[in-house]
PDB file of N, CA and C in Angstrom:
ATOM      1  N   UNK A   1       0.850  -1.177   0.000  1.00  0.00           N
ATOM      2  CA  UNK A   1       0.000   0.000   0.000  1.00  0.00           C
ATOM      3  C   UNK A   1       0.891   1.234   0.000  1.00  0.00           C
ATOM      4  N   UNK A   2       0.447   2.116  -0.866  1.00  0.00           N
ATOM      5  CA  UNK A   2       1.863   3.435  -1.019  1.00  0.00           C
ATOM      6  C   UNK A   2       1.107   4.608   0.185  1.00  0.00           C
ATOM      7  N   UNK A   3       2.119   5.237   0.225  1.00  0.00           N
ATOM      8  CA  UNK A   3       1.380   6.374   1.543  1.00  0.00           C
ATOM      9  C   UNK A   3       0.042   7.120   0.938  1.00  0.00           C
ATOM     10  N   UNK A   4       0.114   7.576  -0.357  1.00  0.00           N
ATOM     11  CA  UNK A   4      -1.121   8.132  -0.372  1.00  0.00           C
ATOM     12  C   UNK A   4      -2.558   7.950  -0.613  1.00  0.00           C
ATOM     13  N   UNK A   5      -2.676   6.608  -0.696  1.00  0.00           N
ATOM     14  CA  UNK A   5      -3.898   6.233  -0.485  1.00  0.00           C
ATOM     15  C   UNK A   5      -4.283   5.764   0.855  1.00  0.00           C
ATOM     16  N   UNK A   6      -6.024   6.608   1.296  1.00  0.00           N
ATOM     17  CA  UNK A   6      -6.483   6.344   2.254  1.00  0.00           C
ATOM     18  C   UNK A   6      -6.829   5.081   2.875  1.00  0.00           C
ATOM     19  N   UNK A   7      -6.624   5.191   4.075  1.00  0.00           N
ATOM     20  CA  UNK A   7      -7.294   3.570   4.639  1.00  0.00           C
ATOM     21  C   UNK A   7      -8.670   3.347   4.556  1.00  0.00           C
ATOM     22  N   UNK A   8      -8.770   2.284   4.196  1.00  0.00           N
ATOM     23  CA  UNK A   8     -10.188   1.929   3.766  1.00  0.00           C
ATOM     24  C   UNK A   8     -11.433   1.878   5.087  1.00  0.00           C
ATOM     25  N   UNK A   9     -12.394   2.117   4.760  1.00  0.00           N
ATOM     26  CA  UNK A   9     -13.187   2.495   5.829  1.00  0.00           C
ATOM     27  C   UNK A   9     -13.877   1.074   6.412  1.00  0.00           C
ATOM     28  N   UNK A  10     -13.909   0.654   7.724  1.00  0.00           N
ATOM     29  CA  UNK A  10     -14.356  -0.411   8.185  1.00  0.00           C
ATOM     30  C   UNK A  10     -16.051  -0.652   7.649  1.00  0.00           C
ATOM     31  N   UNK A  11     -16.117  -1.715   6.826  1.00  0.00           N
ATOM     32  CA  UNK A  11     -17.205  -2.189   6.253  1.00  0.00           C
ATOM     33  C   UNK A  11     -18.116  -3.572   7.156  1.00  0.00           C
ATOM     34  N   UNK A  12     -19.806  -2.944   7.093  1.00  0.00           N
ATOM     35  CA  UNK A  12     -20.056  -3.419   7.978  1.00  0.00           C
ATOM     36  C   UNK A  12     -20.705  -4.314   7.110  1.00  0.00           C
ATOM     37  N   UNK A  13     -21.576  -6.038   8.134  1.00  0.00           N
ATOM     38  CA  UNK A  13     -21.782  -7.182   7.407  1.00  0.00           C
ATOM     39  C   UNK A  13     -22.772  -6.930   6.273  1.00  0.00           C
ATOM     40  N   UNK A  14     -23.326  -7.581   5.234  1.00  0.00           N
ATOM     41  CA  UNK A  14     -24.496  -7.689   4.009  1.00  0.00           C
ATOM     42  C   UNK A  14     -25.007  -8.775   4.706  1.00  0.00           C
ATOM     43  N   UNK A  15     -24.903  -9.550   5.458  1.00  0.00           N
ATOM     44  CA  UNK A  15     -25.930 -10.815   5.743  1.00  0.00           C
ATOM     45  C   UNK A  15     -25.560 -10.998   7.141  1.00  0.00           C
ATOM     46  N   UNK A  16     -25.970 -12.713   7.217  1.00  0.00           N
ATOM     47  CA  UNK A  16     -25.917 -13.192   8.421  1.00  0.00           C
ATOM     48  C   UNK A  16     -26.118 -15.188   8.315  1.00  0.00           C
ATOM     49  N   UNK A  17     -24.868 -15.940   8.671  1.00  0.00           N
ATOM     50  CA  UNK A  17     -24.895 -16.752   8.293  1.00  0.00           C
ATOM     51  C   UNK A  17     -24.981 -17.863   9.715  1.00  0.00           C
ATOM     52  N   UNK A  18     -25.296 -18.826   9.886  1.00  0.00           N
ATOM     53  CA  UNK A  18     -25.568 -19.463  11.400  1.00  0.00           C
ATOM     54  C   UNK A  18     -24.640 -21.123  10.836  1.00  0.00           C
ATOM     55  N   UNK A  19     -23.554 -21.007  11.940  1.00  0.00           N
ATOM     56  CA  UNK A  19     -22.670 -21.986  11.738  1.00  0.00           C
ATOM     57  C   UNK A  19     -23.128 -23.618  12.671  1.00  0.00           C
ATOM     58  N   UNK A  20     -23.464 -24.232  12.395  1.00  0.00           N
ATOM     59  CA  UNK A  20     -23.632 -25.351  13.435  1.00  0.00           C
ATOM     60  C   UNK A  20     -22.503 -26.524  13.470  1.00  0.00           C
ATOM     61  N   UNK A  21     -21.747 -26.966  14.555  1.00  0.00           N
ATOM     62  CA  UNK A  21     -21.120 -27.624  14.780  1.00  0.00           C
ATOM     63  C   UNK A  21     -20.773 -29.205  14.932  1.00  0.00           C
ATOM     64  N   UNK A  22     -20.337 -29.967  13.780  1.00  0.00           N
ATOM     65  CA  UNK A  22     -21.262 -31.784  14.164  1.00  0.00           C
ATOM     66  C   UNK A  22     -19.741 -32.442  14.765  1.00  0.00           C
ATOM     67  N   UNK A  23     -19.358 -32.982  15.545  1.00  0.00           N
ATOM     68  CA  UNK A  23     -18.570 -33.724  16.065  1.00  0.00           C
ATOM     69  C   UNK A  23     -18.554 -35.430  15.071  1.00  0.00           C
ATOM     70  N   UNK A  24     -17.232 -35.218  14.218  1.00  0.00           N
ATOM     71  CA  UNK A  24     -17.033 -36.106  13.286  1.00  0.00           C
ATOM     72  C   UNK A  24     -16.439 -37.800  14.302  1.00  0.00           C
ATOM     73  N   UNK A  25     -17.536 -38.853  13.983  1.00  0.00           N
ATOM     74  CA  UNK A  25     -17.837 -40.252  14.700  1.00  0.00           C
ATOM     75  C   UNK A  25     -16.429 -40.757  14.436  1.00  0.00           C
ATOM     76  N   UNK A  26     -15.309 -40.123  13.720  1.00  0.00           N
ATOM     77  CA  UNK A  26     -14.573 -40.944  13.487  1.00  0.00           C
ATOM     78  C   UNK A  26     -12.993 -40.342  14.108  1.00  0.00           C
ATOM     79  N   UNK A  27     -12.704 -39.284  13.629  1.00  0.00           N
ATOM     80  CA  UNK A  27     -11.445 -38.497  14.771  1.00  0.00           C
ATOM     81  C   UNK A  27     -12.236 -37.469  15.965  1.00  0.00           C
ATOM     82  N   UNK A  28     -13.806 -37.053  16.284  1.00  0.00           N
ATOM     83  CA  UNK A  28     -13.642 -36.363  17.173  1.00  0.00           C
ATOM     84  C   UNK A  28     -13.410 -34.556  17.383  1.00  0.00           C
ATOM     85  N   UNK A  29     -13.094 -34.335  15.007  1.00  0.00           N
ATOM     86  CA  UNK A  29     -12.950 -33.094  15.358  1.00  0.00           C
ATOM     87  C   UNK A  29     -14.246 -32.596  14.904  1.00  0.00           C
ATOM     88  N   UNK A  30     -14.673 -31.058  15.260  1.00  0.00           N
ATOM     89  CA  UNK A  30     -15.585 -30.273  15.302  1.00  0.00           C
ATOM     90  C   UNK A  30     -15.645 -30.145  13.492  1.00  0.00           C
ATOM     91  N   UNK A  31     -16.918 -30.207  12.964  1.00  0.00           N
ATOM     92  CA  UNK A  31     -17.059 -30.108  11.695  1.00  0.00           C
ATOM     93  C   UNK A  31     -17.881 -28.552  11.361  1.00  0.00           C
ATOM     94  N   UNK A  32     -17.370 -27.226  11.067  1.00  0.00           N
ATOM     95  CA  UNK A  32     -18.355 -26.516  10.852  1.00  0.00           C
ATOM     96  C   UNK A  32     -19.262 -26.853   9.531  1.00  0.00           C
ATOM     97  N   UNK A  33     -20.721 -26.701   9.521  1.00  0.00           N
ATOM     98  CA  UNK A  33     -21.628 -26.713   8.423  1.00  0.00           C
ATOM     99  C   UNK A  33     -22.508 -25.547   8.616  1.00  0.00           C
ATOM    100  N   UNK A  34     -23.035 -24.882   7.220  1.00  0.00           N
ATOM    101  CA  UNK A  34     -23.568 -23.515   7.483  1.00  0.00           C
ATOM    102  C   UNK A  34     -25.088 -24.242   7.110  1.00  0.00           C
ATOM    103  N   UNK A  35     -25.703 -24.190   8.334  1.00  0.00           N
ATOM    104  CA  UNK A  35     -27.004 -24.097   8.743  1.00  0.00           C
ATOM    105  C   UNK A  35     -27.616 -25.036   7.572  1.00  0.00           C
ATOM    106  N   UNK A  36     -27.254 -26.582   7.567  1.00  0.00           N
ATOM    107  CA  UNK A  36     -27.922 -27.759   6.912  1.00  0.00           C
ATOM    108  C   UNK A  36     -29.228 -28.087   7.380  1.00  0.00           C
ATOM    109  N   UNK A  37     -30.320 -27.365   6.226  1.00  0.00           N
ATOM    110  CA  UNK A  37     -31.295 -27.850   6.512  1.00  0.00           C
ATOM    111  C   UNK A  37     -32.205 -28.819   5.956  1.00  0.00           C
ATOM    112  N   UNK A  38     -31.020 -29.481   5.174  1.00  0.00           N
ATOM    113  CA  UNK A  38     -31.835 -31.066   4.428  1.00  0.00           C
ATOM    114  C   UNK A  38     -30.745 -32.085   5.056  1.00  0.00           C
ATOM    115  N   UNK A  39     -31.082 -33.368   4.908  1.00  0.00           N
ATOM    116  CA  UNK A  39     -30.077 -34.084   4.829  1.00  0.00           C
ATOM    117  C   UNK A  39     -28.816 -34.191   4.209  1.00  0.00           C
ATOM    118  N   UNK A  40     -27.371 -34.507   5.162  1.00  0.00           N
ATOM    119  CA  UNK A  40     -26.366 -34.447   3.906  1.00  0.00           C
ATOM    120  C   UNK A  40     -25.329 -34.657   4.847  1.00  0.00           C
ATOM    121  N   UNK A  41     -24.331 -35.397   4.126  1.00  0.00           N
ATOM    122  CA  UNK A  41     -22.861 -35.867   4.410  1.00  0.00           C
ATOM    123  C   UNK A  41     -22.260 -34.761   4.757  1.00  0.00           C
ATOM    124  N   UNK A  42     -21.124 -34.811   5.757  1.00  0.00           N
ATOM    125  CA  UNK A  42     -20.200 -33.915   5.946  1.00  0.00           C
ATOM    126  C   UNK A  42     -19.147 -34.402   6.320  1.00  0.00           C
ATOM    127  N   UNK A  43     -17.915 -33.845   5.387  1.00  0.00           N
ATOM    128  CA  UNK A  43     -16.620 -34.148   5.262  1.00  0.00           C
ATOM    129  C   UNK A  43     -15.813 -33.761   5.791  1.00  0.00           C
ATOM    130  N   UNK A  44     -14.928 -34.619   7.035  1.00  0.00           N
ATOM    131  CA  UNK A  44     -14.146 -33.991   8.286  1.00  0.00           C
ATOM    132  C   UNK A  44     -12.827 -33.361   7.153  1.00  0.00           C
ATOM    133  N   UNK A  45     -12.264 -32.581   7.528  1.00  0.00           N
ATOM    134  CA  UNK A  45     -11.057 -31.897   7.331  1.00  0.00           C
ATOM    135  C   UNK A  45      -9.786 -32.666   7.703  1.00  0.00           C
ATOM    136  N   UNK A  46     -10.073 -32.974   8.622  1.00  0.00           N
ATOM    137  CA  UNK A  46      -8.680 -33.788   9.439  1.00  0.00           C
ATOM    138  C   UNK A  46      -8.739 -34.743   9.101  1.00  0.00           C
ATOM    139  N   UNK A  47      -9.861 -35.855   9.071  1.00  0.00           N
ATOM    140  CA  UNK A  47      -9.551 -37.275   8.577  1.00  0.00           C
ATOM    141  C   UNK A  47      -9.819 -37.542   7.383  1.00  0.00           C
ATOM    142  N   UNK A  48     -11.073 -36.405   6.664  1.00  0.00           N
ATOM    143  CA  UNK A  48     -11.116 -36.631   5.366  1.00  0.00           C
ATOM    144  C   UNK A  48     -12.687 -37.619   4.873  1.00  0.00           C
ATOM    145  N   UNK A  49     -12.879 -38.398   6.153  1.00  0.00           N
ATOM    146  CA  UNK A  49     -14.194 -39.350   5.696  1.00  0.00           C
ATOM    147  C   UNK A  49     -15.314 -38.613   6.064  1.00  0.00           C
ATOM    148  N   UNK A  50     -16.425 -39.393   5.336  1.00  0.00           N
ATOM    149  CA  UNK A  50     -17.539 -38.124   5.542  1.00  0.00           C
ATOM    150  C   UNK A  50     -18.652 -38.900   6.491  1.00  0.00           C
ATOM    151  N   UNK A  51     -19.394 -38.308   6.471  1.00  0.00           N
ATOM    152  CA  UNK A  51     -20.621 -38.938   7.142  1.00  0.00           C
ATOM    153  C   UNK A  51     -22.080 -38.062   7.611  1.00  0.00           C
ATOM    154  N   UNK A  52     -23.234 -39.066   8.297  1.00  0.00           N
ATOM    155  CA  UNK A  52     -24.623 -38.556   7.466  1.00  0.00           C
ATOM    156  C   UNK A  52     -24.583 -37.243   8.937  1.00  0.00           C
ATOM    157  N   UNK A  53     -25.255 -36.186   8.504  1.00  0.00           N
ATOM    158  CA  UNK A  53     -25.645 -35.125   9.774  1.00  0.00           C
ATOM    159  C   UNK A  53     -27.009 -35.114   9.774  1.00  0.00           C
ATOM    160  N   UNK A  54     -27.490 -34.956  11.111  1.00  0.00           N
ATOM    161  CA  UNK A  54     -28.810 -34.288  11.165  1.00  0.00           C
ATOM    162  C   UNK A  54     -28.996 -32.792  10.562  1.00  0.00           C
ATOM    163  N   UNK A  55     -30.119 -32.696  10.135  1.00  0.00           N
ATOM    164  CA  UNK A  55     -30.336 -31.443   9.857  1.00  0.00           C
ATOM    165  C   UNK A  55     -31.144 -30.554  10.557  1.00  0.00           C
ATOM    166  N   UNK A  56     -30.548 -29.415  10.395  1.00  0.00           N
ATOM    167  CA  UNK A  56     -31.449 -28.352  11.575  1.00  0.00           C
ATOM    168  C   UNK A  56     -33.241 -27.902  10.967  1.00  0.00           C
ATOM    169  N   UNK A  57     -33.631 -27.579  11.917  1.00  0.00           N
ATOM    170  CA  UNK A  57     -34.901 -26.712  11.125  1.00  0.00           C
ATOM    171  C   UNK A  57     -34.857 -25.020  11.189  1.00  0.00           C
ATOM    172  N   UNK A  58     -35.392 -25.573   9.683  1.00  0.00           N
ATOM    173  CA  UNK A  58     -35.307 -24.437   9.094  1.00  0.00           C
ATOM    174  C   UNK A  58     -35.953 -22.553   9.448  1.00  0.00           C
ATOM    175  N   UNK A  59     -37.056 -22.916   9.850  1.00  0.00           N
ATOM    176  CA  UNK A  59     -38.050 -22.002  10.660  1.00  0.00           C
ATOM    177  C   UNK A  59     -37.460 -20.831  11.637  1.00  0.00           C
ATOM    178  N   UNK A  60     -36.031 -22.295  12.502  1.00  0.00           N
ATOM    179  CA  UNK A  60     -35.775 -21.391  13.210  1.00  0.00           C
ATOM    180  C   UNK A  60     -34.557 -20.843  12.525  1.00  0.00           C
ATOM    181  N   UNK A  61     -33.804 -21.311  11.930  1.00  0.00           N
ATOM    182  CA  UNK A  61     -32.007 -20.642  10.997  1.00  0.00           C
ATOM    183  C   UNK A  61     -33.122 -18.767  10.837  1.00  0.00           C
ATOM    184  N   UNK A  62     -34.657 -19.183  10.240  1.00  0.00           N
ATOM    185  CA  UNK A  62     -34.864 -17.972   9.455  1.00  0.00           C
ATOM    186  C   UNK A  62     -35.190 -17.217  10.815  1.00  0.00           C
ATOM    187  N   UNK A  63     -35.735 -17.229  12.113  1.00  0.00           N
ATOM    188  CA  UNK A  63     -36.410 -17.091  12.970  1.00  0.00           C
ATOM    189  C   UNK A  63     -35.156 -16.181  13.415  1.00  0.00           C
ATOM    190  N   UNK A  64     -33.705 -16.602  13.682  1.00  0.00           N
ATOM    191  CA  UNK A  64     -32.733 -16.102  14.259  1.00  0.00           C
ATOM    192  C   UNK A  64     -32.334 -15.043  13.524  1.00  0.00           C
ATOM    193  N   UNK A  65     -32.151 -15.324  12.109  1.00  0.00           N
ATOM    194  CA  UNK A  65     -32.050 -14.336  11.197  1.00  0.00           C
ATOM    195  C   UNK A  65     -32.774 -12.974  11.482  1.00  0.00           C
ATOM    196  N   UNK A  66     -33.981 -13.284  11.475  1.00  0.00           N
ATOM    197  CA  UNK A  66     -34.755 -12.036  11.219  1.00  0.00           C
ATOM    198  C   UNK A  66     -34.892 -11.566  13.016  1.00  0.00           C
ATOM    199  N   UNK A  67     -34.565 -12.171  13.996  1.00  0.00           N
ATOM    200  CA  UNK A  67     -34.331 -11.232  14.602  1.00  0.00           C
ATOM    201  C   UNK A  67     -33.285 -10.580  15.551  1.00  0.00           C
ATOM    202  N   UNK A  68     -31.667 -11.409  14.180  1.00  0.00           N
ATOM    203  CA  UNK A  68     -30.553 -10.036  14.488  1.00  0.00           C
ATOM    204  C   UNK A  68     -30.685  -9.237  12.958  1.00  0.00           C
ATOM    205  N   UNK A  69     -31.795  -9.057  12.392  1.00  0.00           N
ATOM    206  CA  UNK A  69     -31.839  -8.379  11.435  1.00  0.00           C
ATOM    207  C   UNK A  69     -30.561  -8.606  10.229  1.00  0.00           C
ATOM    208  N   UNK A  70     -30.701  -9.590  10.286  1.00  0.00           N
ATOM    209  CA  UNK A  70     -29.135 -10.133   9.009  1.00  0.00           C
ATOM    210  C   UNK A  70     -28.111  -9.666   9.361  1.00  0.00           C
ATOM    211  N   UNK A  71     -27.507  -9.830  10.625  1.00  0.00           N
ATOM    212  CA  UNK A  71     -26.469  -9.350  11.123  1.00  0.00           C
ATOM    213  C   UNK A  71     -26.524  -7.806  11.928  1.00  0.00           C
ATOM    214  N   UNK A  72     -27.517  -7.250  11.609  1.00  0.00           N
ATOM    215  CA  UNK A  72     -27.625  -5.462  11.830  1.00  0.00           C
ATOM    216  C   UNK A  72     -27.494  -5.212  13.437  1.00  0.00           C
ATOM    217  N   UNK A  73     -28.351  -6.110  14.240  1.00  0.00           N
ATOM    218  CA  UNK A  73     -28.295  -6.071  15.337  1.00  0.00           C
ATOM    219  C   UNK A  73     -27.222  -6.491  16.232  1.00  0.00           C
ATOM    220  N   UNK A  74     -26.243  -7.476  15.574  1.00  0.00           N
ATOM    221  CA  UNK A  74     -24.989  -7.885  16.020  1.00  0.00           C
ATOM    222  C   UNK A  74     -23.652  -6.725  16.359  1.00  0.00           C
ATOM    223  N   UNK A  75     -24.033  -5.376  15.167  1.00  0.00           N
ATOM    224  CA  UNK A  75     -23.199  -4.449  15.272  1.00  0.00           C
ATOM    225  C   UNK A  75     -23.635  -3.265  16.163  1.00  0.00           C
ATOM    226  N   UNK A  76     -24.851  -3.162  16.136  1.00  0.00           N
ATOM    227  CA  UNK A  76     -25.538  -1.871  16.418  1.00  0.00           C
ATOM    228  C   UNK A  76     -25.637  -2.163  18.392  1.00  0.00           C
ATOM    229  N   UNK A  77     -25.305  -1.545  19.069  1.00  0.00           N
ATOM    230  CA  UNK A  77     -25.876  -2.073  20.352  1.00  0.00           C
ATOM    231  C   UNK A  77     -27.159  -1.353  20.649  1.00  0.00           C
ATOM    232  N   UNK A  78     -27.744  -0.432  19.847  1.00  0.00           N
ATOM    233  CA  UNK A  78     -28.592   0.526  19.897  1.00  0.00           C
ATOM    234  C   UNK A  78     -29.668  -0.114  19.164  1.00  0.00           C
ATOM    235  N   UNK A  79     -29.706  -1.098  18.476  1.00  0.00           N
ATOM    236  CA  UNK A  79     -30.460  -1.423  17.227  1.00  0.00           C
ATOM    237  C   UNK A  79     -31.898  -2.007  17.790  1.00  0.00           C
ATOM    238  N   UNK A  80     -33.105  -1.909  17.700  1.00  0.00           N
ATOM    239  CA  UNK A  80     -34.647  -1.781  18.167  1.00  0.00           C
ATOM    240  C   UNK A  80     -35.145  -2.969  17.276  1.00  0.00           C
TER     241      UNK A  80
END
């Protein structure tokens, strides 16, 4: 970055995404998946094998959503 360009201004989130955590049956490590709400395999990182997850419901992924306002309320401590 050369001196005369300004620092860029802290940009705040466009969404809001809900991470759920599955503990892989086979090494034990934490698997993140973004808010699976059908059935579906998930593929550990560390060991590499996959396997079946429950899936969340959906109602509520949207339920949480809408009320940190897609992230809005996460930044704002003021936010209504």
């Amino acid at each position: 970055m050369s001196e005369t360009q300004k620092p860029v201004t802290p940009v705040k989130p466009t969404g809001l995404e809900l991470i759920y955590l599955y503990a892989c049956p086979f090494c034990g490590r934490e698997v993140p998946v973004i808010s699976p709400t059908s059935p579906a395999v998930a593929k550990c990182d560390a060991c590499r094998k996959g396997f079946p997850i429950v899936p969340v419901d959906e109602r509520t992924v949207r339920y949480i959503k809408l009320m940190l306002h897609g992230g809005s309320a996460g930044i704002d401590p003021d936010f209504l």
